[in-house]
Protein backbone atom coordinates (compact mmCIF):
# COMPACT_ATOMS: atom_id res chain seq x y z
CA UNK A 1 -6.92 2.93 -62.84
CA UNK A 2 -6.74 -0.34 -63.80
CA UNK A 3 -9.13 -0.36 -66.23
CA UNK A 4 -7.18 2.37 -68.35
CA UNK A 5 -4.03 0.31 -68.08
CA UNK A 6 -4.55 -1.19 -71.60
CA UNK A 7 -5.40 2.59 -73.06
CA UNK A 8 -2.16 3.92 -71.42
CA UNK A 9 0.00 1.27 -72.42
CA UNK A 10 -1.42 1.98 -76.05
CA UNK A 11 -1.03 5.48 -75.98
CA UNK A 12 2.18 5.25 -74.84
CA UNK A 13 3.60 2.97 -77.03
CA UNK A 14 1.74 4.77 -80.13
CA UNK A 15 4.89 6.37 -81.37
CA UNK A 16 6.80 2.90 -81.55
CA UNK A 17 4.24 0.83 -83.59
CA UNK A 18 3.30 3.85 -86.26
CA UNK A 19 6.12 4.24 -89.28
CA UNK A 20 8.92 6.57 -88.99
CA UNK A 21 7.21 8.65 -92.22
CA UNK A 22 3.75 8.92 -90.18
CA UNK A 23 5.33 10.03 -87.29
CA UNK A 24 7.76 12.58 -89.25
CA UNK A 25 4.57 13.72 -91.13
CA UNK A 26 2.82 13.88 -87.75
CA UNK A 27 5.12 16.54 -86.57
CA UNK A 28 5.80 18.57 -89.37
CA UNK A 29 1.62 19.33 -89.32
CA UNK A 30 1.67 20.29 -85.56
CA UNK A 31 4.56 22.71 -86.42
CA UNK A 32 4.15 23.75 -90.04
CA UNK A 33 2.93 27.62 -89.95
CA UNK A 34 -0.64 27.16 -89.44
CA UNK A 35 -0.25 23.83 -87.25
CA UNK A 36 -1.66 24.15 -83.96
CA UNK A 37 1.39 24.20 -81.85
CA UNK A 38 2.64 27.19 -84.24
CA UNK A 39 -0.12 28.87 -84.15
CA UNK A 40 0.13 28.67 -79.98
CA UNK A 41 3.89 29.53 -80.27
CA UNK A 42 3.22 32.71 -82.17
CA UNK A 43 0.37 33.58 -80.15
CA UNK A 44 2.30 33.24 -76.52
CA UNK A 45 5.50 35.14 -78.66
CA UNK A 46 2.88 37.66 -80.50
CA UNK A 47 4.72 37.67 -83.70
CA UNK A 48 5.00 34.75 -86.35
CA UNK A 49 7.57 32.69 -85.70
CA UNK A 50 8.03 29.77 -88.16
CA UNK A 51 9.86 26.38 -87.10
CA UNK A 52 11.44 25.83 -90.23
CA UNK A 53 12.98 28.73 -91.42
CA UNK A 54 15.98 28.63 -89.07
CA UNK A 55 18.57 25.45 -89.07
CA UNK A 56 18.44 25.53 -85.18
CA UNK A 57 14.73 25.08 -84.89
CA UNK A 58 15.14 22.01 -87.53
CA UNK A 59 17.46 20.32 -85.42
CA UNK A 60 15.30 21.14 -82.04
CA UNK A 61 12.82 19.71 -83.86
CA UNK A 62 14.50 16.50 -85.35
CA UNK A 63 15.71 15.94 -81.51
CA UNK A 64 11.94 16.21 -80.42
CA UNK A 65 11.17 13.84 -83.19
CA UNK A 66 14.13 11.48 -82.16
CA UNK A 67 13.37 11.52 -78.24
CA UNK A 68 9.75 10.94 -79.13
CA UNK A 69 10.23 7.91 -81.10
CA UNK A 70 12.14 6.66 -78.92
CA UNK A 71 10.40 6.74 -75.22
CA UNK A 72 8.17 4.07 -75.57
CA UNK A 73 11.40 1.89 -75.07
CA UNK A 74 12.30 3.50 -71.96
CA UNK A 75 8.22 2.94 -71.15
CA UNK A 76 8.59 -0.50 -71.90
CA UNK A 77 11.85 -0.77 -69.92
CA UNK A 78 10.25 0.99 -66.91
CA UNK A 79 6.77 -0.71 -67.37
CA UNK A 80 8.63 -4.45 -66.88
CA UNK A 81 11.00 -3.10 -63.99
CA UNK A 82 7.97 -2.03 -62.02
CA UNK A 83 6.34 -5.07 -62.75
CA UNK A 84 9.40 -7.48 -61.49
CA UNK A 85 9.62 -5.03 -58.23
CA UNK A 86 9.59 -7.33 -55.08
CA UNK A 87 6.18 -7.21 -53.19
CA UNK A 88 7.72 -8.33 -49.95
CA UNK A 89 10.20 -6.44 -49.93
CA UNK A 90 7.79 -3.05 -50.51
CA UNK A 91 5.50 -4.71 -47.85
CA UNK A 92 8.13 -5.22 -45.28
CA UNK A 93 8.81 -1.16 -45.56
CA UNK A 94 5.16 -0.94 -45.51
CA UNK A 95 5.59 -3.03 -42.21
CA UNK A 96 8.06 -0.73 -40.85
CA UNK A 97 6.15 1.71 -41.56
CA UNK A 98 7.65 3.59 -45.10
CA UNK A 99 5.79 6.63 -46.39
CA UNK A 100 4.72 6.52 -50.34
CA UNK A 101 8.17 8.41 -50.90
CA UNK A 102 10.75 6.67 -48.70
CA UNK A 103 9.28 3.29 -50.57
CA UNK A 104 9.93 4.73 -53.90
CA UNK A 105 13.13 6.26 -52.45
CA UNK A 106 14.49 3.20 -50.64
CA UNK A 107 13.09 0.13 -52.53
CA UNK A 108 11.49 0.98 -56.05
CA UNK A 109 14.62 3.86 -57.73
CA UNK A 110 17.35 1.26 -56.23
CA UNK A 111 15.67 -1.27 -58.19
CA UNK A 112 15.02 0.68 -61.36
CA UNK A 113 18.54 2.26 -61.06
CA UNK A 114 19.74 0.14 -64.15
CA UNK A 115 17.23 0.75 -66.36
CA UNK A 116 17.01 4.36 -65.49
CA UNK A 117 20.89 4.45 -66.54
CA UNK A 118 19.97 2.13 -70.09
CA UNK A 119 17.30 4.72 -70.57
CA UNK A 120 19.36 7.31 -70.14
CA UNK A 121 22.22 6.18 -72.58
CA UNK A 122 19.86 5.08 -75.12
CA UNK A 123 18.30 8.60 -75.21
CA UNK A 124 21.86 10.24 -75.41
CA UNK A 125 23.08 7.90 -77.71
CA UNK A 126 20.08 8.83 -80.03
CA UNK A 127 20.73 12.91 -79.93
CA UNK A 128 24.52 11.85 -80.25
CA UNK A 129 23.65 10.04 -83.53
CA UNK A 130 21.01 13.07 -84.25
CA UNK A 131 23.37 15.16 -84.28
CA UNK A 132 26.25 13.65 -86.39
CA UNK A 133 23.45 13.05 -89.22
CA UNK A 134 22.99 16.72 -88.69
């Protein structure tokens, strides 16, 4: 796994470092009528259904768009919270003997509770401002 840490970390932060218009452009083809997450759509529905021809689907779609953008923020954020999680503190539950889950439970979500909450409002805050442009 830790050889694909560099390939995840550039995956995931994809949607940051390409332009705004790319990305834009980017969805519109996946969703435009013969894109290939329309043409799965309207083969799961069975009749054509096109993203763009209702007002609602625009602004599902501009929300997508916005929330997409913006995760590799929250990755970054959660990427540097695991990384400044205290070893001897998860080795002391190791110690007293901790399953996986009451680790992550106990020791690693206390620690990330911040950033899960700065996450949290900057993803809000985005829709909010989403859908006032809207």
């Amino acid at each position: 796994m830790k050889s694909l840490r560099g390939p995840i970390i550039f995956v995931s932060l994809l949607p940051f470092i390409i332009t705004p218009v790319i990305g834009a452009l980017s969805i519109r083809w996946l969703f435009v009528s013969d894109g290939i997450l329309s043409a799965g759509l309207n083969h799961m529905l069975g009749y054509e259904f096109s993203m763009f021809a209702q007002s609602w689907t625009i602004e599902i779609l501009m929300m997508f768009y916005r929330v997409w953008h913006v995760a590799p923020f929250a990755f970054i954020i959660f990427y540097a919270g695991l990384q400044s999680v205290n070893q001897d503190t998860l080795d002391a539950a190791i110690v007293d003997g901790a399953s996986r889950w009451e680790r992550t439970r106990s020791v690693i979500i206390p620690h990330l509770m911040p950033l899960i909450i700065l996450s949290l409002w900057s993803i809000l805050w985005m829709l909010i401002e989403c859908l006032k442009k809207s």
